[in-house]
C-alpha atoms as a PDB file:
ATOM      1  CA  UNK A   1     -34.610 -10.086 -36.422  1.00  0.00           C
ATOM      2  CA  UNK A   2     -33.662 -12.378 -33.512  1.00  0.00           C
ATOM      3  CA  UNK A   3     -30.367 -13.374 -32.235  1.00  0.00           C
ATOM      4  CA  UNK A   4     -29.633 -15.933 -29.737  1.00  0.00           C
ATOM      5  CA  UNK A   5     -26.539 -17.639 -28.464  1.00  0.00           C
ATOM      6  CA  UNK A   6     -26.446 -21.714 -28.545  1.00  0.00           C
ATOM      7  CA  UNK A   7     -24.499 -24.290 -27.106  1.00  0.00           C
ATOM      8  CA  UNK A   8     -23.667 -26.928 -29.771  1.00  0.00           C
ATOM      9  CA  UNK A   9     -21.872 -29.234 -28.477  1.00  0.00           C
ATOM     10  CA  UNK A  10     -18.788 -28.587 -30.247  1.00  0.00           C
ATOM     11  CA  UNK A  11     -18.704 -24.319 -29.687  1.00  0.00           C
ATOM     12  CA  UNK A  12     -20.849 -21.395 -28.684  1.00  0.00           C
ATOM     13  CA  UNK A  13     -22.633 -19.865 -31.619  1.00  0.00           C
ATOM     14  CA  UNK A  14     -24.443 -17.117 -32.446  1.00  0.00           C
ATOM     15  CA  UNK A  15     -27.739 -18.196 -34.653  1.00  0.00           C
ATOM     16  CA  UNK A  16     -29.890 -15.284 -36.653  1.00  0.00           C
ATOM     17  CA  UNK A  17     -33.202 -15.623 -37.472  1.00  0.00           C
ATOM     18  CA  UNK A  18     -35.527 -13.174 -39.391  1.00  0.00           C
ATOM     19  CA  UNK A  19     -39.018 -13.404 -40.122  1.00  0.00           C
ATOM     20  CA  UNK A  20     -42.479 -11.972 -41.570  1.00  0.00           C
ATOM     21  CA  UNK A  21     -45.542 -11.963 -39.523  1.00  0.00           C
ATOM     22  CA  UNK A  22     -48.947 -10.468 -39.171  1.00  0.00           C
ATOM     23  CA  UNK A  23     -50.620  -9.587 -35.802  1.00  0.00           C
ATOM     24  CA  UNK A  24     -53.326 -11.952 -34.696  1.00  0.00           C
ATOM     25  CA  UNK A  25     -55.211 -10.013 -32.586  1.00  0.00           C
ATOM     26  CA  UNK A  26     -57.595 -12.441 -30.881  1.00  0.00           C
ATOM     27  CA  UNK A  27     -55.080 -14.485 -30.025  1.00  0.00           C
ATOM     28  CA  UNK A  28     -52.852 -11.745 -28.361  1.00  0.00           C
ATOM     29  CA  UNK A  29     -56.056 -10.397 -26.343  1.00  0.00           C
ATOM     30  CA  UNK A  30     -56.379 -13.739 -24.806  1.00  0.00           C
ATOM     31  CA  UNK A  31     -52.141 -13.747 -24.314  1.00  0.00           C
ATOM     32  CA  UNK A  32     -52.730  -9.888 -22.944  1.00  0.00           C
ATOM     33  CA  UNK A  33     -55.365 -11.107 -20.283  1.00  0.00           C
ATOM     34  CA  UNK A  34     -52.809 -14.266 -20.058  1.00  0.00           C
ATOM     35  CA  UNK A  35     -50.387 -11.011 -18.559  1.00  0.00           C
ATOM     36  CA  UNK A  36     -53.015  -9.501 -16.396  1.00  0.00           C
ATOM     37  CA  UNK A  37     -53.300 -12.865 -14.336  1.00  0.00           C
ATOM     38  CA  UNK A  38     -49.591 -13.510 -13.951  1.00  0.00           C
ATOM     39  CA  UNK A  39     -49.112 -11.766 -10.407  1.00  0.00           C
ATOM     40  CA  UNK A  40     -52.318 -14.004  -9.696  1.00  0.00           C
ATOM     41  CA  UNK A  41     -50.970 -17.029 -11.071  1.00  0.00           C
ATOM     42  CA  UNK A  42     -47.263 -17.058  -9.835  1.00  0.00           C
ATOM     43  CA  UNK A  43     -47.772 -17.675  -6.123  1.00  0.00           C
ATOM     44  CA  UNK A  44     -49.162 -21.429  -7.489  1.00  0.00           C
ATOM     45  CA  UNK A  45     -45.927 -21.983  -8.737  1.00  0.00           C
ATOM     46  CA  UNK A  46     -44.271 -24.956  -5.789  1.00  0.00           C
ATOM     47  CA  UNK A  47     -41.374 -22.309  -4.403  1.00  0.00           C
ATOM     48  CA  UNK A  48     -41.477 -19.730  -1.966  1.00  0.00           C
ATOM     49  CA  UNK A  49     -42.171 -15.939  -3.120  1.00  0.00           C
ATOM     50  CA  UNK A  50     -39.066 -14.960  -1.873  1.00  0.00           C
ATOM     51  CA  UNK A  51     -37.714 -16.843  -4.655  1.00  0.00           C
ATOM     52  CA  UNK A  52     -39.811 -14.558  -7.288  1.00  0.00           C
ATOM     53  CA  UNK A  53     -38.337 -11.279  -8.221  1.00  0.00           C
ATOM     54  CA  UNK A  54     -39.202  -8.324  -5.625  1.00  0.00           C
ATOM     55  CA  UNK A  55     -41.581  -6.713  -8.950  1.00  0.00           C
ATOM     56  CA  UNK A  56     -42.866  -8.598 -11.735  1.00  0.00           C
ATOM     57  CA  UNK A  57     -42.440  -6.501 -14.938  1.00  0.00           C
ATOM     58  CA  UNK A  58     -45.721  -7.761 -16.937  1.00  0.00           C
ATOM     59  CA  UNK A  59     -44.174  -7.529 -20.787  1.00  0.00           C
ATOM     60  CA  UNK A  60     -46.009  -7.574 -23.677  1.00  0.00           C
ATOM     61  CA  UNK A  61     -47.425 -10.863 -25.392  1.00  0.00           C
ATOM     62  CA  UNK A  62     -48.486 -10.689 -29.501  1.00  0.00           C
ATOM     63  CA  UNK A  63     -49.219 -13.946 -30.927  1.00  0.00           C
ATOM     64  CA  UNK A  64     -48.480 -13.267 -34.715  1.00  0.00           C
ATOM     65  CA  UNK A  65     -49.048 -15.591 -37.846  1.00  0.00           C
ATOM     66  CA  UNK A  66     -45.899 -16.243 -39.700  1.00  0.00           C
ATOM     67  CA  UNK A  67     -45.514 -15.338 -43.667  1.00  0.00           C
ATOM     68  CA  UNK A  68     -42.092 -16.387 -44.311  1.00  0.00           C
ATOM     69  CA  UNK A  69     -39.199 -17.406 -41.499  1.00  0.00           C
ATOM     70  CA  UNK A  70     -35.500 -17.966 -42.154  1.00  0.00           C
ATOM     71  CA  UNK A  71     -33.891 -19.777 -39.678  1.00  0.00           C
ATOM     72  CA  UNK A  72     -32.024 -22.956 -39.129  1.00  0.00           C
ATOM     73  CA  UNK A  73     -35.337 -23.743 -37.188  1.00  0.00           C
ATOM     74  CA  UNK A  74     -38.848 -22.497 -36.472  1.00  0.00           C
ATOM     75  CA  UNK A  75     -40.180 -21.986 -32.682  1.00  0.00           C
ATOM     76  CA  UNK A  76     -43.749 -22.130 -31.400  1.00  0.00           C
ATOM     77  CA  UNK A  77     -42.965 -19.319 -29.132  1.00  0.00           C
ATOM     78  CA  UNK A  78     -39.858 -16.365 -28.402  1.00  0.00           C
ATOM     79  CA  UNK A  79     -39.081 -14.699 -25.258  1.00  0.00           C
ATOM     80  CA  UNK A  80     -36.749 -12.040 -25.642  1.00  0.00           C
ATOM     81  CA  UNK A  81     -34.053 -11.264 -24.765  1.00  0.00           C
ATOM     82  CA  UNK A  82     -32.173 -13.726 -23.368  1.00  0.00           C
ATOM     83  CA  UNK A  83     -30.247 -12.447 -21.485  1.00  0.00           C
ATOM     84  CA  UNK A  84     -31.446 -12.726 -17.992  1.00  0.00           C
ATOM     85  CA  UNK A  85     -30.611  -9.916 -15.787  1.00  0.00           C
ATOM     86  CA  UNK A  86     -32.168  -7.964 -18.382  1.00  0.00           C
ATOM     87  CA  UNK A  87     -35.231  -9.725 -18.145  1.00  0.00           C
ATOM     88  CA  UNK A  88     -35.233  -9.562 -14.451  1.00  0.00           C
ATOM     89  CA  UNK A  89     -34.178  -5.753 -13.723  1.00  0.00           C
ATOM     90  CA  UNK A  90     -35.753  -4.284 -17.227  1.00  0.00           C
ATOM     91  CA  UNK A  91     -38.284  -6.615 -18.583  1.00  0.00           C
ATOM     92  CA  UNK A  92     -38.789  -8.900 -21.371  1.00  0.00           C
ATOM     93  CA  UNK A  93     -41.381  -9.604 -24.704  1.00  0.00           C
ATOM     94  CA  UNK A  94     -42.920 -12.297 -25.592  1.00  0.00           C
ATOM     95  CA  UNK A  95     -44.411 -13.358 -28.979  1.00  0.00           C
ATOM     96  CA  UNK A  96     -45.986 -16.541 -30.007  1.00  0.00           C
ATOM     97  CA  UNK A  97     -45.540 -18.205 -33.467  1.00  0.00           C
ATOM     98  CA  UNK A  98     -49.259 -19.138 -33.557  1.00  0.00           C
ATOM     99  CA  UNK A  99     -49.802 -20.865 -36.924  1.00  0.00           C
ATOM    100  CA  UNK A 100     -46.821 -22.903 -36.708  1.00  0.00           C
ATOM    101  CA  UNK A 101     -47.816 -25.847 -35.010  1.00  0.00           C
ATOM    102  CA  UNK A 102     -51.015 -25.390 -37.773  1.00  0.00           C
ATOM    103  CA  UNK A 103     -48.461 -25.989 -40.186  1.00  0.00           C
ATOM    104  CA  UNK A 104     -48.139 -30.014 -39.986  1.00  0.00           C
ATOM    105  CA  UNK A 105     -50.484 -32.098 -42.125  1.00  0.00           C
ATOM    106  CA  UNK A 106     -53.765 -32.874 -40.140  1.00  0.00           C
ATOM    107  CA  UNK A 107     -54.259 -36.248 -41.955  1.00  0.00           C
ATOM    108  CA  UNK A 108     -50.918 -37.616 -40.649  1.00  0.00           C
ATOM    109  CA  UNK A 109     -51.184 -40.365 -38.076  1.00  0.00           C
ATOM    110  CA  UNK A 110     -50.120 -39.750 -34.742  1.00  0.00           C
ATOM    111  CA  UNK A 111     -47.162 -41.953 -33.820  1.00  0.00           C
ATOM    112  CA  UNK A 112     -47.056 -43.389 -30.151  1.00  0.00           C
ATOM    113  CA  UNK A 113     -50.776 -42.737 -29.244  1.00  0.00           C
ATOM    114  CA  UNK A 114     -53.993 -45.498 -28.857  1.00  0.00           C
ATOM    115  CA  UNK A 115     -56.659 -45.046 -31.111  1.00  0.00           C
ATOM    116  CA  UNK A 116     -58.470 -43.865 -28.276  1.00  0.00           C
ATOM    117  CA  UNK A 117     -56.204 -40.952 -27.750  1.00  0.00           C
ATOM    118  CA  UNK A 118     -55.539 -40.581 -31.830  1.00  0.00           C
ATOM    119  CA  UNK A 119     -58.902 -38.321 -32.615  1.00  0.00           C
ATOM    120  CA  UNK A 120     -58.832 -36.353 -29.249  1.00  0.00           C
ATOM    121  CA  UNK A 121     -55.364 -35.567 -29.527  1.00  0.00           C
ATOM    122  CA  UNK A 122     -55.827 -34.007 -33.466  1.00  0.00           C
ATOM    123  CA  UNK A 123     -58.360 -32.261 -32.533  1.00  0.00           C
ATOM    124  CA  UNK A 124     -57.063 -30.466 -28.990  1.00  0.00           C
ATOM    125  CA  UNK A 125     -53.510 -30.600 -30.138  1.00  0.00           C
ATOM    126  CA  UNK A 126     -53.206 -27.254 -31.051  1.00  0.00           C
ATOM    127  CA  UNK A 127     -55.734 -25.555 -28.536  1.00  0.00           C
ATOM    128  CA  UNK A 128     -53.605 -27.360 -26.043  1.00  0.00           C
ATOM    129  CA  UNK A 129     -50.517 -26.117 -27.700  1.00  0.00           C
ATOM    130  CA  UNK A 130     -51.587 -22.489 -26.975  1.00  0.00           C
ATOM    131  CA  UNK A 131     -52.201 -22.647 -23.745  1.00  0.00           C
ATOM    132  CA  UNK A 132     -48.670 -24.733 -23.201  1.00  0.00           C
ATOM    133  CA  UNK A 133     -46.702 -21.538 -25.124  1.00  0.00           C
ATOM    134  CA  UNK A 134     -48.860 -18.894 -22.823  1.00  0.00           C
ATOM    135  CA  UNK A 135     -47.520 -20.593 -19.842  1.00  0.00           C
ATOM    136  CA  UNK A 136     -44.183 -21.303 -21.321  1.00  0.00           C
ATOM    137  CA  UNK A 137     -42.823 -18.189 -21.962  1.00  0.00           C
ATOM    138  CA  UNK A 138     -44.589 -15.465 -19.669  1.00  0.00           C
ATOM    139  CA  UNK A 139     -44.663 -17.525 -16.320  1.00  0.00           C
ATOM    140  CA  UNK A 140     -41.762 -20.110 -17.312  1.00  0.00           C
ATOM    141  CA  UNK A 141     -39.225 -17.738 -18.816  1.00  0.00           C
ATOM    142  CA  UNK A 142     -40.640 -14.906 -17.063  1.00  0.00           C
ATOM    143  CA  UNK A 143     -40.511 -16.318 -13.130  1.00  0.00           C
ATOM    144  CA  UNK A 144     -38.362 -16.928 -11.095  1.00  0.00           C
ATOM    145  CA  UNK A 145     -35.245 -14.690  -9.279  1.00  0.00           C
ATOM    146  CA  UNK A 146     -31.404 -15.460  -9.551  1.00  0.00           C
ATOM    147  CA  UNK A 147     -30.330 -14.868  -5.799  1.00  0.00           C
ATOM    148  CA  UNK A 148     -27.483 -12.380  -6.904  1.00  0.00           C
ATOM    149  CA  UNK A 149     -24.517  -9.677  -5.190  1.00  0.00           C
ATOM    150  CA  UNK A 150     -23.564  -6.793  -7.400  1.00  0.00           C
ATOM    151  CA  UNK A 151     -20.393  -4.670  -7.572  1.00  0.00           C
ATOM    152  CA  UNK A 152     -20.499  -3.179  -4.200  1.00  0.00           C
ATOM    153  CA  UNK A 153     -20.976  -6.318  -2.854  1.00  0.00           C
ATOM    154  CA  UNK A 154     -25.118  -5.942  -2.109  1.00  0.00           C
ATOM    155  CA  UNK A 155     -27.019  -9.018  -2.354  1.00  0.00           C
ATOM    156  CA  UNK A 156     -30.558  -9.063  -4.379  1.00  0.00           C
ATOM    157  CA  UNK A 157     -32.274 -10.662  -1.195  1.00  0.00           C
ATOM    158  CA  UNK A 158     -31.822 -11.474   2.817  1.00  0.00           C
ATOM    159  CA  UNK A 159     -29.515 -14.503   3.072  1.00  0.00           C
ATOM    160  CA  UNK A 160     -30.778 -14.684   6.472  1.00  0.00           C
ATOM    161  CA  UNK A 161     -34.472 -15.011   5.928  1.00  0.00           C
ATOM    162  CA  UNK A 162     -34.178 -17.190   2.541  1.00  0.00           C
ATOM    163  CA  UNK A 163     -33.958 -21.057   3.371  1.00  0.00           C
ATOM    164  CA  UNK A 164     -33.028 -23.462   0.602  1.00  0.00           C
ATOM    165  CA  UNK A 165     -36.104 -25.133  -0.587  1.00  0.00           C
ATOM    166  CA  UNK A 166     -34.269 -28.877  -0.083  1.00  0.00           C
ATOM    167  CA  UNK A 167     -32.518 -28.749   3.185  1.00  0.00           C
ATOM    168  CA  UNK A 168     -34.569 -26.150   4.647  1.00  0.00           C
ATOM    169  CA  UNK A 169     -31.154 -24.374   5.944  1.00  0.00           C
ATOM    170  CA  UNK A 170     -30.117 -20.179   4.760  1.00  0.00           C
ATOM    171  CA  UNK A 171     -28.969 -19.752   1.464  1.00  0.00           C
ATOM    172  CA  UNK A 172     -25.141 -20.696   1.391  1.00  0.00           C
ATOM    173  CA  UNK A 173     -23.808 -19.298  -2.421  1.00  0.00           C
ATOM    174  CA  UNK A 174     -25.059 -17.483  -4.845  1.00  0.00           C
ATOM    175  CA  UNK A 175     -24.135 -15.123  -8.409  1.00  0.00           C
ATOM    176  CA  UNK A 176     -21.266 -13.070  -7.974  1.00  0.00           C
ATOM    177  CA  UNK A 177     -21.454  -9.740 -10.000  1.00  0.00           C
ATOM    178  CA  UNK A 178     -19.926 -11.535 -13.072  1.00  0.00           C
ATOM    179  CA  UNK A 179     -21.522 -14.631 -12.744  1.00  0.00           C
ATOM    180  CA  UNK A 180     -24.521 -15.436 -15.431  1.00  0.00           C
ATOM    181  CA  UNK A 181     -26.898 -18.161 -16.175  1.00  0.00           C
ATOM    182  CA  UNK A 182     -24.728 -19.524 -18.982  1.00  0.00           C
ATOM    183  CA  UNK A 183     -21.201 -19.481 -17.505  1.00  0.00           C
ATOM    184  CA  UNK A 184     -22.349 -21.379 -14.086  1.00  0.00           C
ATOM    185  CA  UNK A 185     -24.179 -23.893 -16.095  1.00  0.00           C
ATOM    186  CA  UNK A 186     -22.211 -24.371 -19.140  1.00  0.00           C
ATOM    187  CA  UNK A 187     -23.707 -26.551 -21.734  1.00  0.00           C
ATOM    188  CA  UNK A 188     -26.634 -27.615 -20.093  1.00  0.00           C
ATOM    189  CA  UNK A 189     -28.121 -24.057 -18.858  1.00  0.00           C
ATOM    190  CA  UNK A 190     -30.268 -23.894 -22.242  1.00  0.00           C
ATOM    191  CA  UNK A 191     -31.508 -27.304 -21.269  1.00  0.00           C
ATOM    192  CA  UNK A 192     -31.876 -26.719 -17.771  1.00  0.00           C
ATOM    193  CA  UNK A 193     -34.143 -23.463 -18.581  1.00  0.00           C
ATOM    194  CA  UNK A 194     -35.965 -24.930 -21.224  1.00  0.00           C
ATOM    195  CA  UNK A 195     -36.961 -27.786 -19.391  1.00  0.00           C
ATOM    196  CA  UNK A 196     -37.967 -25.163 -16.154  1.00  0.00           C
ATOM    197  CA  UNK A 197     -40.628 -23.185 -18.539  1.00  0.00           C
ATOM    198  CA  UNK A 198     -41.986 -26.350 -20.256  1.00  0.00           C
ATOM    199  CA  UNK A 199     -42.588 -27.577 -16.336  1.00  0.00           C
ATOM    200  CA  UNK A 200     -44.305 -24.571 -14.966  1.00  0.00           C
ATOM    201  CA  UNK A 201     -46.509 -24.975 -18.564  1.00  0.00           C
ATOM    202  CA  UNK A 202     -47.600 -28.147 -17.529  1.00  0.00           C
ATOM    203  CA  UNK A 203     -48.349 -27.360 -13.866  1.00  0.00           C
ATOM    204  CA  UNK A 204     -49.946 -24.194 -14.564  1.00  0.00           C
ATOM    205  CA  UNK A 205     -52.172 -25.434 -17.193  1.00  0.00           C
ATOM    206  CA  UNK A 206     -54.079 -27.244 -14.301  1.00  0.00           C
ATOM    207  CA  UNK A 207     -55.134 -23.809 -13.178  1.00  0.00           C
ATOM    208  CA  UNK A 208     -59.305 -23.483 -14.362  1.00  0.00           C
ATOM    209  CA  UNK A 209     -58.318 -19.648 -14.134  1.00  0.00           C
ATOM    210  CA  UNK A 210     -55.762 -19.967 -17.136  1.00  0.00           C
ATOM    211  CA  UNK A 211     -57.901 -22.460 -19.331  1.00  0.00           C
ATOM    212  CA  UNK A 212     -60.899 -19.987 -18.968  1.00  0.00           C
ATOM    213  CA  UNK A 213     -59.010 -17.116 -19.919  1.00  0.00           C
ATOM    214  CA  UNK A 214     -58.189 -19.558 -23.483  1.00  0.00           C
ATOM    215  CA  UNK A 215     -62.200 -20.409 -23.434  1.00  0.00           C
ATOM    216  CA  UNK A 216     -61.566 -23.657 -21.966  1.00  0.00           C
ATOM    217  CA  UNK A 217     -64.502 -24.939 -18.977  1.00  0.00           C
ATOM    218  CA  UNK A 218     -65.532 -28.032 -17.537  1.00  0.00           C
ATOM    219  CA  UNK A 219     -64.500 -31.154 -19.152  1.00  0.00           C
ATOM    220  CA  UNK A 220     -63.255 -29.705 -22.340  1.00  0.00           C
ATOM    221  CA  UNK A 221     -60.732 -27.715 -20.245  1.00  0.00           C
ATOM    222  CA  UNK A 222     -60.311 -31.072 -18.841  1.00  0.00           C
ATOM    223  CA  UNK A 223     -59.242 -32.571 -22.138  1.00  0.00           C
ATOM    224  CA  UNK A 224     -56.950 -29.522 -22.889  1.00  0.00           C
ATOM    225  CA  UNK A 225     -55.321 -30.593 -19.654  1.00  0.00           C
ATOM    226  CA  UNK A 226     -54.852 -34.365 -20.412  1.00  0.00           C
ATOM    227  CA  UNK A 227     -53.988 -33.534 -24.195  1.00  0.00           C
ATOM    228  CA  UNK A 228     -51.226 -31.421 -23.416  1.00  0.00           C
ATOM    229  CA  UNK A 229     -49.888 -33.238 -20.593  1.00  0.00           C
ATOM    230  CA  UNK A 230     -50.126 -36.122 -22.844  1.00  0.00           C
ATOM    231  CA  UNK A 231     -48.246 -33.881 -25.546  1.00  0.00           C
ATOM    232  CA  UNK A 232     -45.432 -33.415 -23.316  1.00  0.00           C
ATOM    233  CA  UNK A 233     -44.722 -37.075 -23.014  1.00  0.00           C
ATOM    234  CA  UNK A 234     -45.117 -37.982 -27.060  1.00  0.00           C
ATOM    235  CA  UNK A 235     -42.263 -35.247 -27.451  1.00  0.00           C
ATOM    236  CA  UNK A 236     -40.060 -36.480 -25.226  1.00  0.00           C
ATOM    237  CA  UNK A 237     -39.842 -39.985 -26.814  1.00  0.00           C
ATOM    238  CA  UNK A 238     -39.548 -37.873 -30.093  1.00  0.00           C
ATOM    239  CA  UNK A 239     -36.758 -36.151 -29.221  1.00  0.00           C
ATOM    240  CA  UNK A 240     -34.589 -39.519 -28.880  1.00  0.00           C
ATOM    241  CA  UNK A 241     -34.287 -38.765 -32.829  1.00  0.00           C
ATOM    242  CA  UNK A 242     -32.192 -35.836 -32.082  1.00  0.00           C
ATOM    243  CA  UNK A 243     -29.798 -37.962 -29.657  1.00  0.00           C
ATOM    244  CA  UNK A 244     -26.225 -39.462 -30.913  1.00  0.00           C
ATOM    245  CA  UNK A 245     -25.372 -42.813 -29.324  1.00  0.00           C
ATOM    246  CA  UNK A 246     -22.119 -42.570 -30.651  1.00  0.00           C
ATOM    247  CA  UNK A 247     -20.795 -39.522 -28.974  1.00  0.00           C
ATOM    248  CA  UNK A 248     -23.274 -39.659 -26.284  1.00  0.00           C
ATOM    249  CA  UNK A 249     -24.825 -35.562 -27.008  1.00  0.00           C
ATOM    250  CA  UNK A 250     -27.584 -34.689 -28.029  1.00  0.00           C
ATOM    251  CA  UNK A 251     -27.506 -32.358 -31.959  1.00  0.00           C
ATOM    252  CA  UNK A 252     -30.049 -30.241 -30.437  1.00  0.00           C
ATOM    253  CA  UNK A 253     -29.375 -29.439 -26.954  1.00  0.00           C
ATOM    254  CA  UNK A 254     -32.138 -26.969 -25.830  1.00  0.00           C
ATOM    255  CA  UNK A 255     -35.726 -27.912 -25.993  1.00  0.00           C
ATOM    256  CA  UNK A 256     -35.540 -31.746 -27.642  1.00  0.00           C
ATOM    257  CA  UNK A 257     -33.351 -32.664 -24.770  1.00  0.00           C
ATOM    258  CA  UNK A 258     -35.180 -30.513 -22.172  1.00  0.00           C
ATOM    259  CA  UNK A 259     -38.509 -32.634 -23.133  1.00  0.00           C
ATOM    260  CA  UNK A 260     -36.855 -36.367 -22.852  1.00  0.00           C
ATOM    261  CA  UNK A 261     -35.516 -34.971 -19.377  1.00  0.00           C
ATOM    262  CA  UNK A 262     -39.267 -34.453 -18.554  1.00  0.00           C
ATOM    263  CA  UNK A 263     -40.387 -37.404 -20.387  1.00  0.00           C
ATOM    264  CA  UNK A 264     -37.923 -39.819 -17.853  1.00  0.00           C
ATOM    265  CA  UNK A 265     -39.201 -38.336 -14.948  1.00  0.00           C
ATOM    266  CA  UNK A 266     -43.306 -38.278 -15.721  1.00  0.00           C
ATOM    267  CA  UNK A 267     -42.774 -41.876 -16.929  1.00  0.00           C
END
């Protein structure tokens, strides 16, 4: 059972979700070595280390093929919880929805794509689509440090030795000790996240280290790389179906939002 809290638009809400899955073990060995890597693969992400936290807690990562989910919607991937000084001081759990994606008819034409991307794209789209919910969840969820000062007033790191990454000057604010992801950034700090994991999923997936560890080498990792990139952008544009002109939101704010935010910028 999985329980998250959503911004709607109109109210926070608490959504359930309950599902039936079986292990796929193959898949999670490759996720496991996936784990392994991380402390490898981190210091490639574009910010200092001081802005990783002081220990990474390496979780564990199943990918598991769904029976039956109940849900107002189905994702490709859950990191739990949610809550994120858990995640940073005690660790987090990640599972991957693998047959999902699998689940769309492979006869359907892709909308938005040449002809010359059409047959590489069907046939990488969901090899792609692993590596991008690897990356997504264990080194997107899973990285990065909220600069933070607990009850006794003790900060998480050394204002004096961190320098903001834009004006190159020490660290000025940061959480207070009942501050949270979600009440400094309101209704767009699903958005905001979502979009930060998908990111590091697309920069990381350059890595030849990752797309070996998936079986991926020479130019067929290369065509992971360019079909998943090229992913990224098709969902974007695709999420314009979820936007409402008339009252200017968007009716589902996390992810489908999160991807036309990328799909502005890489275009």
């Amino acid at each position: 059972m999985k329980q998250q809290t959503i911004f709607c638009h109109a109210c926070y809400r608490l959504v359930g979700a309950g599902f039936v899955a079986m292990v796929n073990k193959e898949m999670s060995r490759k996720f496991g070595q996936l784990v392994a890597q991380a402390e490898n693969l981190l210091p490639l992400l574009p910010w200092p280390k001081e802005y990783e936290k002081d220990t990474f807690l390496k979780p564990d990562f199943t990918s598991l093929e769904v029976l039956a989910f109940s849900g107002s919607g189905i994702p490709a991937g859950i990191n739990i919880p949610n809550y994120n000084d858990i995640r940073q001081n005690e660790g987090f759990k990640n599972v991957s929805l693998g047959n999902v994606l699998a689940a769309s008819a492979a006869d359907k034409r892709v909308s938005f794509l040449s002809d010359r991307d059409q047959e590489l794209y069907v046939k990488l789209k969901g090899p792609a689509f692993e590596v991008q919910v690897g990356l997504h969840e264990l080194t997107g969820h899973g990285s990065g440090k909220l600069f933070k000062e607990d009850e006794n007033g003790k900060l998480n790191f050394k204002p004096e030795e961190v320098l903001h990454t834009e004006t190159n000057q020490p660290i000025q604010s940061w959480y207070g000790p009942n501050d949270t992801w979600d009440t400094k950034f309101s209704t767009i700090a699903s958005t905001y996240e979502e979009c930060r994991a998908e990111c590091v999923g697309i920069y990381l997936c350059l890595s030849r280290d990752v797309l070996s560890i998936f079986g991926h080498e020479g130019d067929a990792a290369s065509d992971i790389v360019y079909v998943n990139w090229l992913n990224m952008v098709r969902a974007g544009l695709l999420a314009l179906e979820f936007y409402s002109p008339e009252t200017s939101n968007w009716r589902q704010a996390m992810a489908l939002q999160a991807l036309h935010m990328m799909y502005t910028d890489l275009c």
